[in-house]
C-alpha atoms as a PDB file:
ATOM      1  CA  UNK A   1     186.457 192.867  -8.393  1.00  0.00           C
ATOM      2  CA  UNK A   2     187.459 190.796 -11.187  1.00  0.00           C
ATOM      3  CA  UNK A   3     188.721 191.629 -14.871  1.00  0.00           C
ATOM      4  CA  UNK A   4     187.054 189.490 -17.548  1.00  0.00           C
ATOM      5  CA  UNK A   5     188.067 188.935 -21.259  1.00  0.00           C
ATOM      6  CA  UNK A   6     185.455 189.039 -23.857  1.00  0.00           C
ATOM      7  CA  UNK A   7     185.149 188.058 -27.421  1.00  0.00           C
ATOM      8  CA  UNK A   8     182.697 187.734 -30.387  1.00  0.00           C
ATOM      9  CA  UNK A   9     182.350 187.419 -33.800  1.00  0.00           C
ATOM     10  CA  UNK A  10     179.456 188.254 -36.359  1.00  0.00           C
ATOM     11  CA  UNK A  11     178.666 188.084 -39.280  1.00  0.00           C
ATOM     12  CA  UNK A  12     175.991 187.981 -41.881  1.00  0.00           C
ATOM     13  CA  UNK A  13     176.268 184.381 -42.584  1.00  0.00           C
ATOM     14  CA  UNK A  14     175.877 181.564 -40.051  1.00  0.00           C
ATOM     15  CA  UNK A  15     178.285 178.948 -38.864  1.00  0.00           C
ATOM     16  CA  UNK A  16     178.183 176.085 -41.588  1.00  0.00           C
ATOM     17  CA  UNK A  17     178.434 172.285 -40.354  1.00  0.00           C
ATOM     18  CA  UNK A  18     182.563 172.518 -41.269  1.00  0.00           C
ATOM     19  CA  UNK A  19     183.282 175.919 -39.384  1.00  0.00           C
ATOM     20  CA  UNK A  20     180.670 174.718 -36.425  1.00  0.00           C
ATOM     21  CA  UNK A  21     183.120 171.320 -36.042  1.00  0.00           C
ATOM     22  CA  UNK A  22     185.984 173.732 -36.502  1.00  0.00           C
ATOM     23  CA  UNK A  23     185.417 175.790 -33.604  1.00  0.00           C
ATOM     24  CA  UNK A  24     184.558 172.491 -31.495  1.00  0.00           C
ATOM     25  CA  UNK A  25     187.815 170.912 -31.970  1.00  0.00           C
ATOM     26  CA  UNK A  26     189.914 174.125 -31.280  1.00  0.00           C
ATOM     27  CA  UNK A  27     187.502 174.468 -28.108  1.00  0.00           C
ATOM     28  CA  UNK A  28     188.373 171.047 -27.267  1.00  0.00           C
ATOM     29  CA  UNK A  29     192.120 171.608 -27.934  1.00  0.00           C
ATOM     30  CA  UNK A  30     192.273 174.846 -26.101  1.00  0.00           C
ATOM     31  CA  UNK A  31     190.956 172.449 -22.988  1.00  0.00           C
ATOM     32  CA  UNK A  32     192.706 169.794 -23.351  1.00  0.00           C
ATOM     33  CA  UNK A  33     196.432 171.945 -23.564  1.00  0.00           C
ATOM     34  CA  UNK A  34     194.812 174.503 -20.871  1.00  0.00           C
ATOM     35  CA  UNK A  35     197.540 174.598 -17.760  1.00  0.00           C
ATOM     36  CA  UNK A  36     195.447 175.351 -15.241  1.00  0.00           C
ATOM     37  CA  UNK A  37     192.840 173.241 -13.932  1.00  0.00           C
ATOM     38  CA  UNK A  38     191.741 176.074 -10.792  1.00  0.00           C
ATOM     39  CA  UNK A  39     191.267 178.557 -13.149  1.00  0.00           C
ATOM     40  CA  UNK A  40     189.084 179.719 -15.849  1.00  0.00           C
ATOM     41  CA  UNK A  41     189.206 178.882 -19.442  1.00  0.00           C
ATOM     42  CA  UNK A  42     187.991 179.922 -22.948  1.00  0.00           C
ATOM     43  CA  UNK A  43     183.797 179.721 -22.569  1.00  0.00           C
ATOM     44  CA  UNK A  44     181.777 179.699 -25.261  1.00  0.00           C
ATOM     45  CA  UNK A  45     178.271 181.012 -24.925  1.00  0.00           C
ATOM     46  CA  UNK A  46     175.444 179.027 -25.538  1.00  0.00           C
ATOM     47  CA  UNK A  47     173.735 180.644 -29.120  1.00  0.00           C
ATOM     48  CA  UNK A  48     170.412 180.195 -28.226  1.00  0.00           C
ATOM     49  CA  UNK A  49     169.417 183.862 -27.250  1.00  0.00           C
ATOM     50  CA  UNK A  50     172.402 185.445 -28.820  1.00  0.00           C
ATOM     51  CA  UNK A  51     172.361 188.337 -31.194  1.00  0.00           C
ATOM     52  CA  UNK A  52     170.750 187.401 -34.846  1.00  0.00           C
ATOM     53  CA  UNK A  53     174.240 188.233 -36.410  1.00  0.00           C
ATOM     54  CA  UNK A  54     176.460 186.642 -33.930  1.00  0.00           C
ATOM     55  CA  UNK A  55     178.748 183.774 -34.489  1.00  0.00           C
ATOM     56  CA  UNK A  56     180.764 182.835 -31.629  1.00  0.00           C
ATOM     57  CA  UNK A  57     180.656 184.650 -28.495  1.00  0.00           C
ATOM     58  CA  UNK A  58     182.082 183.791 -25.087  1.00  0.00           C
ATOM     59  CA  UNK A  59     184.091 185.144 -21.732  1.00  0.00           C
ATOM     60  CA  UNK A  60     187.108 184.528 -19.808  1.00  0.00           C
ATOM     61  CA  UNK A  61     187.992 185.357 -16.388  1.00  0.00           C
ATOM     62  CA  UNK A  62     191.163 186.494 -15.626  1.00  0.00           C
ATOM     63  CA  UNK A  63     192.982 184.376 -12.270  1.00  0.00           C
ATOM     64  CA  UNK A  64     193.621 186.464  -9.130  1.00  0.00           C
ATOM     65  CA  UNK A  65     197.293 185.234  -8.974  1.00  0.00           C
ATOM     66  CA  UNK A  66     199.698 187.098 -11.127  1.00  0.00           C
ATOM     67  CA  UNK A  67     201.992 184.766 -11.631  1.00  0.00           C
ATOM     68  CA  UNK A  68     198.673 182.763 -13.543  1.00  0.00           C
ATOM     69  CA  UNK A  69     197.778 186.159 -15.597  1.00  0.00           C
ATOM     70  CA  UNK A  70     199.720 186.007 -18.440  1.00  0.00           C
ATOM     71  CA  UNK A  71     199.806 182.139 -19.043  1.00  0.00           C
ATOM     72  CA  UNK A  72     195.926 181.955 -18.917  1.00  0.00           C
ATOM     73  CA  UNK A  73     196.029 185.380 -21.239  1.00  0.00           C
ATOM     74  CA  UNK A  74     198.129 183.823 -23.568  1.00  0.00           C
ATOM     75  CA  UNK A  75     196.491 180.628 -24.293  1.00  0.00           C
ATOM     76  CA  UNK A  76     193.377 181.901 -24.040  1.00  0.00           C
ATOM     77  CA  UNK A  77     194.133 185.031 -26.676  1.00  0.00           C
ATOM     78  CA  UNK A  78     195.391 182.122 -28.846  1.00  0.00           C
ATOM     79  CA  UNK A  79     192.677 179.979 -29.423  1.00  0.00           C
ATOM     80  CA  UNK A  80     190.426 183.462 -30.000  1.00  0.00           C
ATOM     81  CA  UNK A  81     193.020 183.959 -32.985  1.00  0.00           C
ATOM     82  CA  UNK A  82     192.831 180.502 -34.049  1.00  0.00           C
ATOM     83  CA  UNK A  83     188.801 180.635 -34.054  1.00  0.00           C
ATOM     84  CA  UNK A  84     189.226 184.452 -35.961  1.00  0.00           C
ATOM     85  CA  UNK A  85     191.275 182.218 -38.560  1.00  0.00           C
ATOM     86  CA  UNK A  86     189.043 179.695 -39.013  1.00  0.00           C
ATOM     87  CA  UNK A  87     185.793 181.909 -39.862  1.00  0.00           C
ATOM     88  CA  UNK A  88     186.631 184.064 -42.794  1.00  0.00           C
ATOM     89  CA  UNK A  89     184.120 187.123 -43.096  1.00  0.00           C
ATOM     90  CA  UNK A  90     183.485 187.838 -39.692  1.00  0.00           C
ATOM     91  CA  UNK A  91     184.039 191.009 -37.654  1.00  0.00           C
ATOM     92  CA  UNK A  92     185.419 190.603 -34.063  1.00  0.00           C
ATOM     93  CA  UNK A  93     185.251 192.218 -31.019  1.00  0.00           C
ATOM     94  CA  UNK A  94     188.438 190.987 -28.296  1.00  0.00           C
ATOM     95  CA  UNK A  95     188.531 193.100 -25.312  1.00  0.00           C
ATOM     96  CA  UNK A  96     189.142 193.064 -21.537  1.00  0.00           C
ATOM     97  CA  UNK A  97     186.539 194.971 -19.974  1.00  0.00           C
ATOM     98  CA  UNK A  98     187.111 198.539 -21.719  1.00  0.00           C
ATOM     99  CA  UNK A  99     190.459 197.826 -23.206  1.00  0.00           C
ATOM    100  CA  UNK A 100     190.371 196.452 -26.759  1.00  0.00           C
ATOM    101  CA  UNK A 101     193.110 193.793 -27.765  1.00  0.00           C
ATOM    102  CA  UNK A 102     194.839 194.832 -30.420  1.00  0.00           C
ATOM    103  CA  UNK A 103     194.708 191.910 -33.677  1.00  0.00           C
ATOM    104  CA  UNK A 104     198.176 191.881 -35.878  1.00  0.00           C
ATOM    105  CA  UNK A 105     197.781 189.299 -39.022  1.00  0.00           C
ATOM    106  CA  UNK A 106     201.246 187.405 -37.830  1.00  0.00           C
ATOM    107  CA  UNK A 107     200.690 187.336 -33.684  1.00  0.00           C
ATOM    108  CA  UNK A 108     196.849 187.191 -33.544  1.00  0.00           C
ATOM    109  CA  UNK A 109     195.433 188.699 -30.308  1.00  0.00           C
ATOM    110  CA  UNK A 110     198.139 189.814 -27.938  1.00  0.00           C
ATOM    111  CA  UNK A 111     199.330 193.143 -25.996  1.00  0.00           C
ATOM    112  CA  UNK A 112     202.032 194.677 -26.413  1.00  0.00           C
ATOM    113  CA  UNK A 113     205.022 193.136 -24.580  1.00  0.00           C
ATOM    114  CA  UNK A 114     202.537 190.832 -22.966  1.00  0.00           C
ATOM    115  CA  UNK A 115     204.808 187.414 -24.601  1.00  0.00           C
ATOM    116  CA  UNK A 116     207.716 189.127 -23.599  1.00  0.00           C
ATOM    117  CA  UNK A 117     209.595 186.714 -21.602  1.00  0.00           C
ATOM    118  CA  UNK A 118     211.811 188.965 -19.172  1.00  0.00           C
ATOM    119  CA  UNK A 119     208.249 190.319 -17.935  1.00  0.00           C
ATOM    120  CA  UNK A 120     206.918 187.007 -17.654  1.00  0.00           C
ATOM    121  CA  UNK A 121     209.639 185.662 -15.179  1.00  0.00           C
ATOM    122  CA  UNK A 122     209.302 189.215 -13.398  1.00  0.00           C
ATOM    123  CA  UNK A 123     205.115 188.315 -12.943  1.00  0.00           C
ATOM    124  CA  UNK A 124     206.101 184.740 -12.155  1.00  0.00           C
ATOM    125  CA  UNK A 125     208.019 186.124  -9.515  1.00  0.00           C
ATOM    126  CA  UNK A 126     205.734 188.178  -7.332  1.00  0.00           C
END
């Protein structure tokens, strides 16, 4: 069984040209700095079929390997903030599986304790 993050955006208004080259270059930057080349990154949906209101919409699944968790978690919870930055008036939806992930103006997406180093190293470790 595997745990998958989600995330979308809506909003009355659609992409304009700027925000739709926006979200391509932080997709493309999110790839290009991803660490992992066996595992799952940030996916964007195709739009074509999508909800009339919805912006950006896409998956994530989460590695196996523990040690791989929070790295891929981080990076990918990162470029979901940056995207959440870069389109002003939309509401989002972050969550993995049932369990919503919390938004805070200064970190962006994150759980609690999840960039806390001493429990990375710990995870690294198993």
């Amino acid at each position: 069984m595997s745990v998958s993050l989600y995330y979308c955006a809506s909003r009355a208004a659609p992409l304009t040209d700027a925000e739709t080259a926006t979200v391509e270059r932080i997709v493309a930057a999110h790839r290009a700095s991803f660490p992992y080349e066996d595992q799952e990154s940030l996916y964007l949906y195709d739009s074509e079929g999508s909800r009339p209101d919805e912006v950006v919409a896409g998956s994530t699944k989460m590695p196996f390997d523990p040690g791989k968790v929070l790295p891929v978690l981080d990076h990918v919870l990162g470029s979901v903030s940056e995207l959440r930055r870069a389109l002003p008036g939309a509401e989002w939806h972050v969550h993995m599986d049932d369990l919503d992930v919390p938004w805070d103006e200064t970190e962006g997406y994150a759980f609690p304790g999840m960039r806390d180093p001493d429990l990375a190293a710990e995870l690294g470790g198993l």
